[in-house]
C-alpha atoms as a PDB file:
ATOM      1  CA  UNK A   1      33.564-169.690 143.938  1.00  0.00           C
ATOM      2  CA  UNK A   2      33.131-172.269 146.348  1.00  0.00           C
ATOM      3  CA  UNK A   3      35.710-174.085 147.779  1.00  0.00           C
ATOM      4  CA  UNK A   4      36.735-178.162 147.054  1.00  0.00           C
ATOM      5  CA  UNK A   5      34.315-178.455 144.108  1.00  0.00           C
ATOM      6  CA  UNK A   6      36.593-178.410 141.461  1.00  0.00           C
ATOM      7  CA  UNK A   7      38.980-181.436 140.183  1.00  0.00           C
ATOM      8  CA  UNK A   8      43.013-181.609 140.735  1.00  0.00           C
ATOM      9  CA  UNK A   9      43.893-180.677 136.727  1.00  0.00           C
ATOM     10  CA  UNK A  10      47.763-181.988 136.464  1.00  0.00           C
ATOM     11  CA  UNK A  11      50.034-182.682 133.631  1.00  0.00           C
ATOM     12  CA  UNK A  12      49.761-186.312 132.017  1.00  0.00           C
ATOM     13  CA  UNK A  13      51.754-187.900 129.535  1.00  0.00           C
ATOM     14  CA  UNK A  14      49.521-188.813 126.342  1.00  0.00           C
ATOM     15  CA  UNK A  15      50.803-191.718 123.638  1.00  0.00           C
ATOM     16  CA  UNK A  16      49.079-192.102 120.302  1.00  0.00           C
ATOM     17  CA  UNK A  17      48.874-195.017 118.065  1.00  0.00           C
ATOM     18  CA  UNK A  18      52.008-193.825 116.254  1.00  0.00           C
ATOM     19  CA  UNK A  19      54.173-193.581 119.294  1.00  0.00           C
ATOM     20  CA  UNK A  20      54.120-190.001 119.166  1.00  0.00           C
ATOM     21  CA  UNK A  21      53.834-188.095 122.904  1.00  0.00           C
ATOM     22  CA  UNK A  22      52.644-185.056 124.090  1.00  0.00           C
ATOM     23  CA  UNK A  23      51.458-183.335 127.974  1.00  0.00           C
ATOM     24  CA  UNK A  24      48.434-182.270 128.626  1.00  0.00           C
ATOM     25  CA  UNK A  25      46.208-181.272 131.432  1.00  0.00           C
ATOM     26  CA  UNK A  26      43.614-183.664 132.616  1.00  0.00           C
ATOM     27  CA  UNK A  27      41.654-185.537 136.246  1.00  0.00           C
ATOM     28  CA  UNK A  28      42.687-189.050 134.651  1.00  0.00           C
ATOM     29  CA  UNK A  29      45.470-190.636 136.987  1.00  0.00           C
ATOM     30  CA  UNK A  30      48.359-188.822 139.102  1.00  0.00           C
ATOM     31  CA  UNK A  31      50.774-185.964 138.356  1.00  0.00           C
ATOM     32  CA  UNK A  32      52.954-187.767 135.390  1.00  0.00           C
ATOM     33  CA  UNK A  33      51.024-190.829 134.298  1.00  0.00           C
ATOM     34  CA  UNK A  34      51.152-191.738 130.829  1.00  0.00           C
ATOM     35  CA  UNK A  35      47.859-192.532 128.824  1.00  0.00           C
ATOM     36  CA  UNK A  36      48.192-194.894 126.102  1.00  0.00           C
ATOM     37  CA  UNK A  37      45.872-194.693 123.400  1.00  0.00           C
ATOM     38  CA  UNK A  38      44.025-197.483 121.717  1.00  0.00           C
ATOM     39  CA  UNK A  39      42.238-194.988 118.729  1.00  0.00           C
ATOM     40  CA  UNK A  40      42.907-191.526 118.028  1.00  0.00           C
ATOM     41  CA  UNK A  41      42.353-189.531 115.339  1.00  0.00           C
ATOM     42  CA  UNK A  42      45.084-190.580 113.135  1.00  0.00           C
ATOM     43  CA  UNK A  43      43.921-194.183 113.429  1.00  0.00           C
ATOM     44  CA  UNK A  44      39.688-193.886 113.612  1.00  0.00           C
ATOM     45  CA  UNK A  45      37.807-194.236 110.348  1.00  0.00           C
ATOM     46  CA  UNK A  46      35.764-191.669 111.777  1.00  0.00           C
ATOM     47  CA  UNK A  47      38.582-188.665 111.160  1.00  0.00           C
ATOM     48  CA  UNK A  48      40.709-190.590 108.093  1.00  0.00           C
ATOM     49  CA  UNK A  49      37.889-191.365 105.945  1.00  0.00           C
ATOM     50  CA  UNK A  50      37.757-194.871 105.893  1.00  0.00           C
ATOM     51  CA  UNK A  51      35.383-197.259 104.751  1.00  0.00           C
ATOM     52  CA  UNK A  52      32.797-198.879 107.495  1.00  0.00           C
ATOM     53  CA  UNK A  53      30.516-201.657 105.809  1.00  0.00           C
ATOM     54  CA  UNK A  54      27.364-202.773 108.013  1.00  0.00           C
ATOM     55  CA  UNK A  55      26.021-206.284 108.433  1.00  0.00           C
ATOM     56  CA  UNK A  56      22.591-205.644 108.884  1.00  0.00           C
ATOM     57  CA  UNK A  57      21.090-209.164 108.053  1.00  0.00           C
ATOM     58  CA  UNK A  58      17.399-207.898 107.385  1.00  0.00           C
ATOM     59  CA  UNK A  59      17.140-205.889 110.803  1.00  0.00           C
ATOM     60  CA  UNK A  60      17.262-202.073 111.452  1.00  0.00           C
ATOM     61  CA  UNK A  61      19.155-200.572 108.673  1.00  0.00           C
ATOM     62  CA  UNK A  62      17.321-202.781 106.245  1.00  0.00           C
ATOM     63  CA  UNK A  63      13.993-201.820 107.516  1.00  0.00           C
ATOM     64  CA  UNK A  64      15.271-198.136 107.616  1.00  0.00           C
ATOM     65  CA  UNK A  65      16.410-198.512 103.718  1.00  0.00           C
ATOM     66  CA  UNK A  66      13.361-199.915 102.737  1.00  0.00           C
ATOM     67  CA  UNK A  67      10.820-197.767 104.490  1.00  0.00           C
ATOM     68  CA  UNK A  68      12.735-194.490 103.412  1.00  0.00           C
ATOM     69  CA  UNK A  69      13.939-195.856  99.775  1.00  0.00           C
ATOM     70  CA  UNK A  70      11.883-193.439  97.948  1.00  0.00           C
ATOM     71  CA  UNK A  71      13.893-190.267  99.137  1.00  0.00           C
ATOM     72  CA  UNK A  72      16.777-191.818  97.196  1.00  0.00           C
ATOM     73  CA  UNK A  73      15.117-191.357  93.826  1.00  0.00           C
END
């Protein structure tokens, strides 16, 4: 392997949403930083499930519904 090519991996402090902490490895920051997290998974509608509405006002997703509105039958 060649030498100096690879990133420092130390430990970081991570905080969720919740306050809840863990360690992990990462290249973000110094030996010991914290990382406080805006979204995470307990939070994002993307991994709870939650509802996301659209406000297309006539552009791209309209055009996309009406163009393909006949696979909905």
């Amino acid at each position: 392997m060649k030498q100096g090519i690879h990133p420092d991996y130390h430990m970081i402090n991570v905080v969720m949403t919740d306050g809840t902490t863990f360690q992990t490895r990462s290249t973000w920051g110094k030996a010991g930083d914290t990382m406080n997290l805006d979204i995470d998974p307990k939070s994002h509608p993307a991994w709870t499930g939650g509802q996301q509405t659209l406000l297309d006002r006539g552009g791209r997703v309209s055009k996309f519904n009406q163009k393909f509105a006949f696979l909905n039958k």
